[in-house]
Structure formats: C-alpha cells, structure tokens
PDB file of N, CA and C in Angstrom:
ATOM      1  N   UNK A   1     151.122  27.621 126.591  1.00  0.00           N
ATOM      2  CA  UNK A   1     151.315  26.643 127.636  1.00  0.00           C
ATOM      3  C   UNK A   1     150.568  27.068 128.898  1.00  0.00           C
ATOM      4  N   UNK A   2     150.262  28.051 129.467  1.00  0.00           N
ATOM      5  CA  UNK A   2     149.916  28.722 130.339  1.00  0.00           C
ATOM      6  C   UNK A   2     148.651  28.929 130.557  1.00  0.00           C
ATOM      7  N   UNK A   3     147.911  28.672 128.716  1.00  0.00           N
ATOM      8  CA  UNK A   3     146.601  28.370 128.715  1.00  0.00           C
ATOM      9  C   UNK A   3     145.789  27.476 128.848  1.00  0.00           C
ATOM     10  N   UNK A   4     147.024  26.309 128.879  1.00  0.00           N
ATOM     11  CA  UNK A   4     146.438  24.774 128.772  1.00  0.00           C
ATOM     12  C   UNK A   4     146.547  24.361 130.524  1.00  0.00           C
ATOM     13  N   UNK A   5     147.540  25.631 131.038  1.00  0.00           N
ATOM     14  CA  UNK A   5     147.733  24.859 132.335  1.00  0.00           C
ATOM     15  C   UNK A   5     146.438  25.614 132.823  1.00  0.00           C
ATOM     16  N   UNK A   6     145.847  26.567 132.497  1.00  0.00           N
ATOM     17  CA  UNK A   6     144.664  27.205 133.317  1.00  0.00           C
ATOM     18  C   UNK A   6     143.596  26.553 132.869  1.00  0.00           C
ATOM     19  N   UNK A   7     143.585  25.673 131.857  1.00  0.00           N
ATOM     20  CA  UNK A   7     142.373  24.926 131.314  1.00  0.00           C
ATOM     21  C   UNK A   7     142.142  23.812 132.649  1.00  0.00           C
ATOM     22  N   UNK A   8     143.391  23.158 132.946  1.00  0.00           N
ATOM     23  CA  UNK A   8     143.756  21.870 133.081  1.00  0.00           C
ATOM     24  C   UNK A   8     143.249  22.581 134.622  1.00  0.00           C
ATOM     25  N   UNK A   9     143.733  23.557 135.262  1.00  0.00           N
ATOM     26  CA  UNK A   9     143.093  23.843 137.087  1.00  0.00           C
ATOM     27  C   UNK A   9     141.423  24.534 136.986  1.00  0.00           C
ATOM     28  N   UNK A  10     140.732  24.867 135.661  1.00  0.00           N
ATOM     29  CA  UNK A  10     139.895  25.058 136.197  1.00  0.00           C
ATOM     30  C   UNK A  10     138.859  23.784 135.706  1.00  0.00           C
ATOM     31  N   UNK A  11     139.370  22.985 134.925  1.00  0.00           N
ATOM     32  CA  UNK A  11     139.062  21.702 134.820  1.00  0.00           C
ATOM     33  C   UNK A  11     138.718  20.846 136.461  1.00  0.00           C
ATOM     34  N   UNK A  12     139.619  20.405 136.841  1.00  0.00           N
ATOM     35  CA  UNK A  12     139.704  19.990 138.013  1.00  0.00           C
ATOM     36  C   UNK A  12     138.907  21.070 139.129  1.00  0.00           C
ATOM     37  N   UNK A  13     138.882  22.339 139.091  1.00  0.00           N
ATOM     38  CA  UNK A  13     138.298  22.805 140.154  1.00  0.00           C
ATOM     39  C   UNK A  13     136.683  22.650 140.063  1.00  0.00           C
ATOM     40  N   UNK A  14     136.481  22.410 138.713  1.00  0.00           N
ATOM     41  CA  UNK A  14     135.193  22.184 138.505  1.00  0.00           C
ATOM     42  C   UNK A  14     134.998  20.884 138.870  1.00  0.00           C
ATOM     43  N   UNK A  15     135.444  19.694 139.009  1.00  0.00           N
ATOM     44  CA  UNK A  15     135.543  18.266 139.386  1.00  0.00           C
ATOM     45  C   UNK A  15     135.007  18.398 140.661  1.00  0.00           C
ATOM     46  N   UNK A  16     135.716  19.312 141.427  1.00  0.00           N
ATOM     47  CA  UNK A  16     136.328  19.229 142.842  1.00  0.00           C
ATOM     48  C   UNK A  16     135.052  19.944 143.339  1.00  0.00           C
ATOM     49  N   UNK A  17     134.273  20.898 142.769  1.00  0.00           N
ATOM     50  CA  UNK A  17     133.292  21.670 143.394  1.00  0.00           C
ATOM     51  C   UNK A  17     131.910  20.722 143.185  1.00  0.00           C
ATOM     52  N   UNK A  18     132.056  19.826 141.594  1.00  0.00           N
ATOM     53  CA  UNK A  18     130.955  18.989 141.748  1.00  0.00           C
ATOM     54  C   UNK A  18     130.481  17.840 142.448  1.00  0.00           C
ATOM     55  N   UNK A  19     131.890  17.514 143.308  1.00  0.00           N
ATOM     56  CA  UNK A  19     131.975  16.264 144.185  1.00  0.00           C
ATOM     57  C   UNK A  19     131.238  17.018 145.639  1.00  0.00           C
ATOM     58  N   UNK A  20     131.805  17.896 145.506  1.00  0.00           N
ATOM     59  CA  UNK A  20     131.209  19.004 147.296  1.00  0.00           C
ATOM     60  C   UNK A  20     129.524  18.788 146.963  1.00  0.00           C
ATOM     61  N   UNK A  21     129.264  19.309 146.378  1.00  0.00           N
ATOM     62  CA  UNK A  21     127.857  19.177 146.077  1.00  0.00           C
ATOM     63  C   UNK A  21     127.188  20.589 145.258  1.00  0.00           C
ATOM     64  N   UNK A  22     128.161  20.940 145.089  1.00  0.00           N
ATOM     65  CA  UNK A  22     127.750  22.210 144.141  1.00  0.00           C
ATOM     66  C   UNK A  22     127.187  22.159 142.823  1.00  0.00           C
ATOM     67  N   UNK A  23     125.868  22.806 142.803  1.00  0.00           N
ATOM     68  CA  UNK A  23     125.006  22.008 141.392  1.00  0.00           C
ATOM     69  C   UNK A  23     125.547  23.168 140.078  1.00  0.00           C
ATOM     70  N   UNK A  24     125.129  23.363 139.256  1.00  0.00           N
ATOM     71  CA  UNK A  24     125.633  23.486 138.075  1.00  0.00           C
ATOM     72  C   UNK A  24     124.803  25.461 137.876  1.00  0.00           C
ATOM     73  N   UNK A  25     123.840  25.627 139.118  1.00  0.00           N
ATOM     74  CA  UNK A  25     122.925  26.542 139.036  1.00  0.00           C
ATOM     75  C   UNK A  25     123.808  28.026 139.790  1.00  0.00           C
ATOM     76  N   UNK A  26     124.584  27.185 140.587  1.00  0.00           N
ATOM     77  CA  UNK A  26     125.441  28.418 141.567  1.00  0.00           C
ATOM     78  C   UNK A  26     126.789  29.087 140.548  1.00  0.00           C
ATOM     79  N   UNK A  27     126.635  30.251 141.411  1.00  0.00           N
ATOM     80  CA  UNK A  27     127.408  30.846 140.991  1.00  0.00           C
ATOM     81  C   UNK A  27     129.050  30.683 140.804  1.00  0.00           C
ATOM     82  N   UNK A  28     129.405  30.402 141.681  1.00  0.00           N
ATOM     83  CA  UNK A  28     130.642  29.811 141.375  1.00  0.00           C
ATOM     84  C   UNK A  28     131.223  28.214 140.407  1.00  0.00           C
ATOM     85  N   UNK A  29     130.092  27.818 139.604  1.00  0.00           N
ATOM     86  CA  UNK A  29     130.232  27.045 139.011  1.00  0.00           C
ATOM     87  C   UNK A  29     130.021  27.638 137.856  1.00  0.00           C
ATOM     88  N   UNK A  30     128.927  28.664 137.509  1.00  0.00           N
ATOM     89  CA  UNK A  30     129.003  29.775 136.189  1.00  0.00           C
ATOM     90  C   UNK A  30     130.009  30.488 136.114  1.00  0.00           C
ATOM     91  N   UNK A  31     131.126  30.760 136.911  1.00  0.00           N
ATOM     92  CA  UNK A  31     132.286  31.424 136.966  1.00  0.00           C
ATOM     93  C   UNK A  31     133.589  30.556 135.964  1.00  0.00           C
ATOM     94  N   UNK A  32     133.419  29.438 136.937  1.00  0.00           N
ATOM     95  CA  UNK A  32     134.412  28.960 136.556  1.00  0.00           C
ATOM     96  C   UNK A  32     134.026  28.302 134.904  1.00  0.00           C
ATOM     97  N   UNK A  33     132.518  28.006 134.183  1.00  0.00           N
ATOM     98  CA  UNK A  33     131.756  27.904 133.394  1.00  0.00           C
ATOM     99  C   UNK A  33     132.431  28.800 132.266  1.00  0.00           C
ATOM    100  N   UNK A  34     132.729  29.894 132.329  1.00  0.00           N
ATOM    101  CA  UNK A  34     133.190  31.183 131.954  1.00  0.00           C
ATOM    102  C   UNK A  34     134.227  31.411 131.855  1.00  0.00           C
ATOM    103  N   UNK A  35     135.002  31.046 132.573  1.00  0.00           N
ATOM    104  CA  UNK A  35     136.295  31.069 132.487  1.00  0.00           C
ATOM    105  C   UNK A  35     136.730  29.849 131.304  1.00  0.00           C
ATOM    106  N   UNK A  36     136.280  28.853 131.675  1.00  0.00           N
ATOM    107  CA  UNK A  36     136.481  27.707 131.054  1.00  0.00           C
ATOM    108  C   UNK A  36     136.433  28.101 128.922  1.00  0.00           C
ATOM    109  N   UNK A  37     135.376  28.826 128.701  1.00  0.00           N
ATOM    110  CA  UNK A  37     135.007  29.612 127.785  1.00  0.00           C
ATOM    111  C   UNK A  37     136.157  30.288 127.274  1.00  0.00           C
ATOM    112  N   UNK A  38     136.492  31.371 128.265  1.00  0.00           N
ATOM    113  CA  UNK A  38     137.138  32.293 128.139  1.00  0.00           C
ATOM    114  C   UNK A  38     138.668  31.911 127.484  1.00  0.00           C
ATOM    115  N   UNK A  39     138.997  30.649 128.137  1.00  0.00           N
ATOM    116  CA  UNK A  39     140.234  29.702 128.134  1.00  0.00           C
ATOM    117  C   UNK A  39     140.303  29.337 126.582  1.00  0.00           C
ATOM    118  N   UNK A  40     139.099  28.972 126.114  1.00  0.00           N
ATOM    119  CA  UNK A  40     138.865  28.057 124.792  1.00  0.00           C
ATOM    120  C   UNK A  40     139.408  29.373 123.639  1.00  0.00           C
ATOM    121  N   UNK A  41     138.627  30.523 124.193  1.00  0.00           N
ATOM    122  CA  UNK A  41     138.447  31.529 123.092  1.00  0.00           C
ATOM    123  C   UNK A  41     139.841  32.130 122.939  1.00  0.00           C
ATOM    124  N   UNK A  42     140.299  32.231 124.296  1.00  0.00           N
ATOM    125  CA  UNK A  42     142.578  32.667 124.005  1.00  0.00           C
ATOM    126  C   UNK A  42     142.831  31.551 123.385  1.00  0.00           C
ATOM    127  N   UNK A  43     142.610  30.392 123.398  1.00  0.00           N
ATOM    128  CA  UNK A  43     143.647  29.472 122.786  1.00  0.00           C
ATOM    129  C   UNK A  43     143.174  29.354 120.797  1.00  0.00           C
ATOM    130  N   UNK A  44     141.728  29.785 120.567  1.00  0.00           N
ATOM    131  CA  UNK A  44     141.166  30.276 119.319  1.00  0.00           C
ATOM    132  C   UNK A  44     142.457  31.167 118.603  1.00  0.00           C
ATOM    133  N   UNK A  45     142.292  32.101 119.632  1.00  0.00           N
ATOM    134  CA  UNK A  45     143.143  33.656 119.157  1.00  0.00           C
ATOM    135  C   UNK A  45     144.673  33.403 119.138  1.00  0.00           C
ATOM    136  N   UNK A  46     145.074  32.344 119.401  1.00  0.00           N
ATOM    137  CA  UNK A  46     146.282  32.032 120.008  1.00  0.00           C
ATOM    138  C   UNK A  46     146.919  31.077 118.317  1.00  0.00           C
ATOM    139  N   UNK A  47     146.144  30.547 118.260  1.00  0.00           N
ATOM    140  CA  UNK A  47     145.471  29.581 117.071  1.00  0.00           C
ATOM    141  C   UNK A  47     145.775  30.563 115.619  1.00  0.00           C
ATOM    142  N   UNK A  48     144.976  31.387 115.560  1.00  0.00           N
ATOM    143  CA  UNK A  48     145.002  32.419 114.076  1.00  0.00           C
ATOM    144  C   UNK A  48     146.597  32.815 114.793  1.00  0.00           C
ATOM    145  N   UNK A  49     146.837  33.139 115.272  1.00  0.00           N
ATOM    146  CA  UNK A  49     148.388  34.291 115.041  1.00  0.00           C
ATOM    147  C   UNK A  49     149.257  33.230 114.984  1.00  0.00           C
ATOM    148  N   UNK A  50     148.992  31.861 115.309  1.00  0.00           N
ATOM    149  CA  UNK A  50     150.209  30.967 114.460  1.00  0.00           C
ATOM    150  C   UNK A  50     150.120  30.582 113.323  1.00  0.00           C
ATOM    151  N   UNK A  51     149.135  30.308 112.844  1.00  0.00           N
ATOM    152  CA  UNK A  51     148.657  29.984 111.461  1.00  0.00           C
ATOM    153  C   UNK A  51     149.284  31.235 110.734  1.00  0.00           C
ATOM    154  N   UNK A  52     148.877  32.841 111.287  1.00  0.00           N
ATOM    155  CA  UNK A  52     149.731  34.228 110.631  1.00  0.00           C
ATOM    156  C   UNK A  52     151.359  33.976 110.320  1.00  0.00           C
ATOM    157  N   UNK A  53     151.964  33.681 111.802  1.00  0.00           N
ATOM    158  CA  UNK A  53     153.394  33.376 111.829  1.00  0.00           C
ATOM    159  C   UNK A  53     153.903  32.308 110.868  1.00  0.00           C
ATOM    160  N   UNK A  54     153.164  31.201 110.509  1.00  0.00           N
ATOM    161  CA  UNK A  54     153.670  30.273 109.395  1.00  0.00           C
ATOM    162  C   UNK A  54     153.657  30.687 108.284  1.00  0.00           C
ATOM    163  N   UNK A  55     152.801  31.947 107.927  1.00  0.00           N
ATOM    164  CA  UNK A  55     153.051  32.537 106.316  1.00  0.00           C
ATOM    165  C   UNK A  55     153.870  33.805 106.211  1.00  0.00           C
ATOM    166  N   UNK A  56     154.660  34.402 107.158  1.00  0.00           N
ATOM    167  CA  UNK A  56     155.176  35.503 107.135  1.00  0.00           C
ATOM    168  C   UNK A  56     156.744  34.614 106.706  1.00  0.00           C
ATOM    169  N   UNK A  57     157.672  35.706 106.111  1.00  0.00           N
ATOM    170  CA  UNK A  57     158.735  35.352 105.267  1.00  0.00           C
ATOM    171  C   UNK A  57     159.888  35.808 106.501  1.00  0.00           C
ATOM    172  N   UNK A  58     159.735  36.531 107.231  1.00  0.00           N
ATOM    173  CA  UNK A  58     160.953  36.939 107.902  1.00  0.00           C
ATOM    174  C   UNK A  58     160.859  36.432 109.405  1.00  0.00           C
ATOM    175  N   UNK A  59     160.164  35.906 109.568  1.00  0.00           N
ATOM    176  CA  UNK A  59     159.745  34.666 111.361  1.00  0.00           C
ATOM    177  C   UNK A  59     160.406  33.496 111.057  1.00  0.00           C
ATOM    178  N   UNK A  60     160.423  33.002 112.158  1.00  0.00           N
ATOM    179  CA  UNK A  60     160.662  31.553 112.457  1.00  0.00           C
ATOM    180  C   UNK A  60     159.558  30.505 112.257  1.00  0.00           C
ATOM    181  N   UNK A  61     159.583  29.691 111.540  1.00  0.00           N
ATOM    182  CA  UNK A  61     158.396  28.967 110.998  1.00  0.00           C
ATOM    183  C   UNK A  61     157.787  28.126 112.445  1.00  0.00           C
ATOM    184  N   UNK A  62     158.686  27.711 113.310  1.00  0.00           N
ATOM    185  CA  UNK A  62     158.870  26.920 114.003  1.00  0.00           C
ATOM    186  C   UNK A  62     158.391  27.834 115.315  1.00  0.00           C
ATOM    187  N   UNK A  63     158.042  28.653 115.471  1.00  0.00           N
ATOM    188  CA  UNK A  63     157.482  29.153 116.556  1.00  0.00           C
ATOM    189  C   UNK A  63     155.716  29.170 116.206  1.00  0.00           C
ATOM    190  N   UNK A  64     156.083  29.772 115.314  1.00  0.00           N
ATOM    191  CA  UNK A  64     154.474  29.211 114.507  1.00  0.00           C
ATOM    192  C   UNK A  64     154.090  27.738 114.663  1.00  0.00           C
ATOM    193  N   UNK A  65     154.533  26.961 114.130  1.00  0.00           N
ATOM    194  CA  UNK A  65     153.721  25.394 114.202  1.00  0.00           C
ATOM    195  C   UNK A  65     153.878  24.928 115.626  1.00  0.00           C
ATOM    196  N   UNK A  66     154.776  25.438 116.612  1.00  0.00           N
ATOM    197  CA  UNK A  66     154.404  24.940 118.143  1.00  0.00           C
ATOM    198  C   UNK A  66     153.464  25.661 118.649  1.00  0.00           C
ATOM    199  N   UNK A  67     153.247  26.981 118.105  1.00  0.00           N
ATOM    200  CA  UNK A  67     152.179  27.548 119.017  1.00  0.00           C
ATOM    201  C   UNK A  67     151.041  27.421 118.236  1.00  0.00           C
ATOM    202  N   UNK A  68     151.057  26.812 116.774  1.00  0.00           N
ATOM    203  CA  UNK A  68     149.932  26.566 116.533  1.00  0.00           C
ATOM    204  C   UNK A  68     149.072  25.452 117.092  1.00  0.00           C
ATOM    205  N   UNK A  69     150.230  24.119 117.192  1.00  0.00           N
ATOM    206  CA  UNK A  69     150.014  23.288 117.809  1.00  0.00           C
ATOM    207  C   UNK A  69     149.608  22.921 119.466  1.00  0.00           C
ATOM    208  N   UNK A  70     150.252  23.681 119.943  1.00  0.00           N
ATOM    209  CA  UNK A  70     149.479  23.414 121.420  1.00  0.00           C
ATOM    210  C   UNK A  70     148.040  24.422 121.567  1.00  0.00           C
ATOM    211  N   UNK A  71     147.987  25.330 121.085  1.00  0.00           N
ATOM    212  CA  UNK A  71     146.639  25.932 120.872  1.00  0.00           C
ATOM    213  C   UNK A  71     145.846  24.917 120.202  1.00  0.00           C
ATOM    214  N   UNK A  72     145.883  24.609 119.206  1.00  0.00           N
ATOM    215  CA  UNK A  72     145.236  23.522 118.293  1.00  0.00           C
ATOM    216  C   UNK A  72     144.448  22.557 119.771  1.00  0.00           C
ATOM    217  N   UNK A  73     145.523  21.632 120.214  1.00  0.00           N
ATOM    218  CA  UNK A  73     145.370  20.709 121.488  1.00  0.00           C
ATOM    219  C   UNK A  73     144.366  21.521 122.518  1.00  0.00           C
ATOM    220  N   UNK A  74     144.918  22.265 122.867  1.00  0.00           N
ATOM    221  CA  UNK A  74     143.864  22.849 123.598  1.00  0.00           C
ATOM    222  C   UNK A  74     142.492  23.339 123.606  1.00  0.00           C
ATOM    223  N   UNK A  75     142.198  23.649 122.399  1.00  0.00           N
ATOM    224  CA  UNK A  75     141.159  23.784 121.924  1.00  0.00           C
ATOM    225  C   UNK A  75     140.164  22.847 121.588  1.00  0.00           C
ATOM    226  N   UNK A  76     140.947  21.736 120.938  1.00  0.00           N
ATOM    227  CA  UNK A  76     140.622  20.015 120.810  1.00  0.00           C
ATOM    228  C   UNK A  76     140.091  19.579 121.992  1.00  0.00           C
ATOM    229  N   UNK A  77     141.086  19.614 123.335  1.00  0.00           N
ATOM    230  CA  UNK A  77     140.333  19.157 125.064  1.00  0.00           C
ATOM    231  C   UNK A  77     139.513  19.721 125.178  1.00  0.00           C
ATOM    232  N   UNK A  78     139.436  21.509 124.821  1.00  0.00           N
ATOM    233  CA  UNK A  78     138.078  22.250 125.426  1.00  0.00           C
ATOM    234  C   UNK A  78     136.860  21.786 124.899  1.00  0.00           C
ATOM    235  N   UNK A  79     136.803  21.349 123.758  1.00  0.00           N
ATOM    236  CA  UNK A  79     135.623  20.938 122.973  1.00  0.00           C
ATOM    237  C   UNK A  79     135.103  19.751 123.570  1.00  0.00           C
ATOM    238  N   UNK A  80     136.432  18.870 123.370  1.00  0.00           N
ATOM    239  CA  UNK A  80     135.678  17.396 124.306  1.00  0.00           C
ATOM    240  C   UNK A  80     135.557  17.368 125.749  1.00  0.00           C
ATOM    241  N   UNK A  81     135.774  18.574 126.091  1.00  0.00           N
ATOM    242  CA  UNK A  81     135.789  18.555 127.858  1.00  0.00           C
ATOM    243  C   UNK A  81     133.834  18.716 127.339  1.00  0.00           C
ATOM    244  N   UNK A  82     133.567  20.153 127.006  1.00  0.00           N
ATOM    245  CA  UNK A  82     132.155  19.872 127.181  1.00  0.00           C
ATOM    246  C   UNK A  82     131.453  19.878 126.149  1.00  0.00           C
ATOM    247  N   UNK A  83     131.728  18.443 125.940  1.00  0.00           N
ATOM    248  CA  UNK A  83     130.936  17.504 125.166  1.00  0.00           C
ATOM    249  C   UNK A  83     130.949  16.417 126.510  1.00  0.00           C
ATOM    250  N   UNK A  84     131.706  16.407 127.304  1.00  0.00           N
ATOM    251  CA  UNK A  84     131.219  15.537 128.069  1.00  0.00           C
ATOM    252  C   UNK A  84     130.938  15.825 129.188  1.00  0.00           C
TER     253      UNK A  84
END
C-alpha cells in the first residue's frame, strides 16, 4: 500500500514540475524518473513473494492474494503511466 501511495505522489510531482516548466532533461525530473522505476521494481519484488506465500502450506493464503494483488495493480499503473 505504501508503494502505490509513493507511486501515486511521485506521479503527481512529476505533473506538477511539468506544468512549472521543467523539461524532461533536468535533473530533478531524472530523479523523480528513477524513483518512479524504482517504485515499479518493489512492487515486481513485492509481486514474486506473494505468488511464494500462495504456495506455502503453513501461511495464510489470503495475505498472499492481497499482496499479490495490489502489487499486481501497481505494477499494471506503472506500465500504463509510461506508456503514456
């Protein structure tokens, strides 16, 4: 959850810096570029260890398919964020 909410502010901060006039060449737009990345690739990793948790015999199945699932989602926005 925590990953989707850091997706979701550096989403918008990137909005917010391209309206100022900040082009795509500065540095603080490769930052947040990176981060944005960085965001996709925890929610990847976040992704395999629920998919792990749904085949183990002594877990809760159900912690597995929510955290597979909002990782899943998140990963889904990151893709179509830049694609567009």
């Amino acid at each position: 959850m925590l990953n989707g909410a850091l997706l979701l502010i550096l989403t918008v901060t990137a909005g917010v810096m391209d309206e100022n006039g900040v082009t795509e060449d500065d540095t603080e737009m490769q930052v947040v570029g990176i981060l944005i990345l960085g965001s996709i690739l925890l929610a990847v990793i976040g992704s395999v260890l629920g998919v792990i948790t749904c085949f183990q015999k002594d877990k809760k199945k159900i912690l597995g398919i929510i955290g597979l699932a909002l990782n899943a989602l998140t990963v889904l926005g990151g893709i179509i964020l830049i694609m567009i």
